[in-house]
Protein backbone atom coordinates (compact mmCIF):
# COMPACT_ATOMS: atom_id res chain seq x y z
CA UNK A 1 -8.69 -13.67 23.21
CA UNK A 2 -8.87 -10.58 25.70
CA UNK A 3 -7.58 -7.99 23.31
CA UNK A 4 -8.71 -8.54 19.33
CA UNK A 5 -8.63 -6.34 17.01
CA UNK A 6 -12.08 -4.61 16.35
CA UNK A 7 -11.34 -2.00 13.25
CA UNK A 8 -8.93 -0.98 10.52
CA UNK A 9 -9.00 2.64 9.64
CA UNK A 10 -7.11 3.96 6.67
CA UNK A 11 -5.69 7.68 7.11
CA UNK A 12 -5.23 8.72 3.71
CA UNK A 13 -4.05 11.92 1.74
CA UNK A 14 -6.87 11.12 -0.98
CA UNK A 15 -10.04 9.90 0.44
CA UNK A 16 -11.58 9.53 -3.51
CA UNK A 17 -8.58 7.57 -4.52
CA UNK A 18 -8.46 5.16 -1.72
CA UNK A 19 -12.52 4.60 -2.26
CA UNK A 20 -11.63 3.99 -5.92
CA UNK A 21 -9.02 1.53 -5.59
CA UNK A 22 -10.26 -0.47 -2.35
CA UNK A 23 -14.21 -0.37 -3.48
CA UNK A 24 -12.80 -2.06 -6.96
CA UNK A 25 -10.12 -4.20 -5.37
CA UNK A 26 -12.05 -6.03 -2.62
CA UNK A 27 -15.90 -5.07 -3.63
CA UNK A 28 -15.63 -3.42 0.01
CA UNK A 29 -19.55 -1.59 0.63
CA UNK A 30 -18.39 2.09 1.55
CA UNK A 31 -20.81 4.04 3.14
CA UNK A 32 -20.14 8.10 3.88
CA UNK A 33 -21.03 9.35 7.20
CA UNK A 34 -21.05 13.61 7.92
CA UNK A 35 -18.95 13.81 10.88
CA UNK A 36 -17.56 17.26 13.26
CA UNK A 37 -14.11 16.48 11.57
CA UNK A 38 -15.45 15.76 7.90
CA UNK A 39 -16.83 12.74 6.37
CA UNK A 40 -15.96 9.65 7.76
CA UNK A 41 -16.32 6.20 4.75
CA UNK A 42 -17.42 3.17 6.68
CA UNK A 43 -15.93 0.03 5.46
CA UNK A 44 -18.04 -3.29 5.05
CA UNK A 45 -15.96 -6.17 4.53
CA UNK A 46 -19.18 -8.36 5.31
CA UNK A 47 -17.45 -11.15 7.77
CA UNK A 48 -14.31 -10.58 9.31
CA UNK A 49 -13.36 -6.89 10.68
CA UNK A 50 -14.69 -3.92 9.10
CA UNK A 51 -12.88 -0.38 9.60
CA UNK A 52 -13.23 2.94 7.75
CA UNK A 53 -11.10 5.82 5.74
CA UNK A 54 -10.78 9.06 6.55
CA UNK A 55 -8.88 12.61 5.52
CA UNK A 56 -5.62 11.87 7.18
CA UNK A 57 -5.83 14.67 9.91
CA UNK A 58 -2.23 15.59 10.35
CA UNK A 59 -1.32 17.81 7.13
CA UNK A 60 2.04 16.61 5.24
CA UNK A 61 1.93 12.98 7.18
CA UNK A 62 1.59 10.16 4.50
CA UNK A 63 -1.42 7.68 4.50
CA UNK A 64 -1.40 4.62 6.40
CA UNK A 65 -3.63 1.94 8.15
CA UNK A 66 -4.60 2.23 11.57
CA UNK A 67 -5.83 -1.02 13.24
CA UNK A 68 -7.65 -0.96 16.44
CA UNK A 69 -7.39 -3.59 19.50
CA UNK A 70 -10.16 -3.20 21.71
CA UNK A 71 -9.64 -2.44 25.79
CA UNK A 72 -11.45 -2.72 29.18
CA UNK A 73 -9.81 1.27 30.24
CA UNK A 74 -8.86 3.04 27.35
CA UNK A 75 -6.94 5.99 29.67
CA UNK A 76 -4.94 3.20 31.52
CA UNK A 77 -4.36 1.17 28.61
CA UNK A 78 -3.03 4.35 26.99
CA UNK A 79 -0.71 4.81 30.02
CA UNK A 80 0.69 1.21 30.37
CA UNK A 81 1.66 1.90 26.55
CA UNK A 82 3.45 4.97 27.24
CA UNK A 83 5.14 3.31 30.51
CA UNK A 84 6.53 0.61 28.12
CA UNK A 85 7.97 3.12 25.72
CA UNK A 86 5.27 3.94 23.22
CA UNK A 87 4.98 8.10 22.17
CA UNK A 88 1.13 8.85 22.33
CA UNK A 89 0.28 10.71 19.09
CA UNK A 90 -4.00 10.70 20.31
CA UNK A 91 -4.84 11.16 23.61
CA UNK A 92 -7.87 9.20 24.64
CA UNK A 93 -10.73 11.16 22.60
CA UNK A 94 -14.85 10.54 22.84
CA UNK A 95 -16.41 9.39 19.29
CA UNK A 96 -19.94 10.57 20.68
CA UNK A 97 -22.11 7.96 21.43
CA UNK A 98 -19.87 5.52 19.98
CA UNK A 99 -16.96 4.98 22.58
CA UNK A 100 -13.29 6.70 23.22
CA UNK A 101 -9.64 5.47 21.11
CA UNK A 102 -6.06 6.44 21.48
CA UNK A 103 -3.51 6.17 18.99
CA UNK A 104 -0.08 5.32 19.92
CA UNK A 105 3.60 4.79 18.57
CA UNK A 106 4.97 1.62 19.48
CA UNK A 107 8.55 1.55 20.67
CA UNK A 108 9.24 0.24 16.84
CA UNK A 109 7.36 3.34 15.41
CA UNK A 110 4.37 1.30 14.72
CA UNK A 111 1.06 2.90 15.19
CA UNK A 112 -1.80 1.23 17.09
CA UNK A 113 -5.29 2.44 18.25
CA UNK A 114 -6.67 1.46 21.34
CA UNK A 115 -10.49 1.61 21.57
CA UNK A 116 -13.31 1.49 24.64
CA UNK A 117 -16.64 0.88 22.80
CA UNK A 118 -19.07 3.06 25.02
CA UNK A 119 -21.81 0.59 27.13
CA UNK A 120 -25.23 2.35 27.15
């Protein structure tokens, strides 16, 4: 499969409540990282596709799941999306020394990420 999905990521208006309920629903390992933006909860699922939780960043927006599909050119995957109707709501943005992601609006209001893991 060219394009799989390679991480969930939960935006969410209570970052304690989400670790509550997921850590005791699913027995998910959450780990909290210090990040520029605030702290950033890594999510082990053990096999299968891990992700992570985070203060939503956009004030008043509710909480929702984020899934990322992984690409070759995150800047000209982000543009074919937009040519095919998608509203970019993330430019392409570094995660230093981790790789770059988008996050885009589908033309059904669906949100996507698109992600370039960065190659040493």
């Amino acid at each position: 499969m060219a394009n799989p999905f390679v991480h969930i990521e939960l935006n969410t208006t209570d970052v304690d409540k989400a670790k509550s309920f997921y850590g005791s629903l699913f027995d998910w390992k959450l780990s909290d990282t210090p990040m520029p933006m605030g702290t950033y909860t890594t999510i082990d699922v053990g096999d299968g596709t891990g992700g992570g939780m985070l203060k939503h960043p956009m004030p008043g927006a509710p909480s929702i799941w984020i899934p990322y599909v992984i690409v070759d050119d995150v800047e000209a995957a982000t543009q074919k999306a937009k040519s095919l109707g998608a509203q970019i709501i993330r430019e392409v943005t570094e995660v230093p020394n981790m790789g770059w992601f988008s996050i885009v609006l589908d033309p059904t209001g669906a949100a996507v990420g698109l992600w370039k893991t960065k190659t040493s």
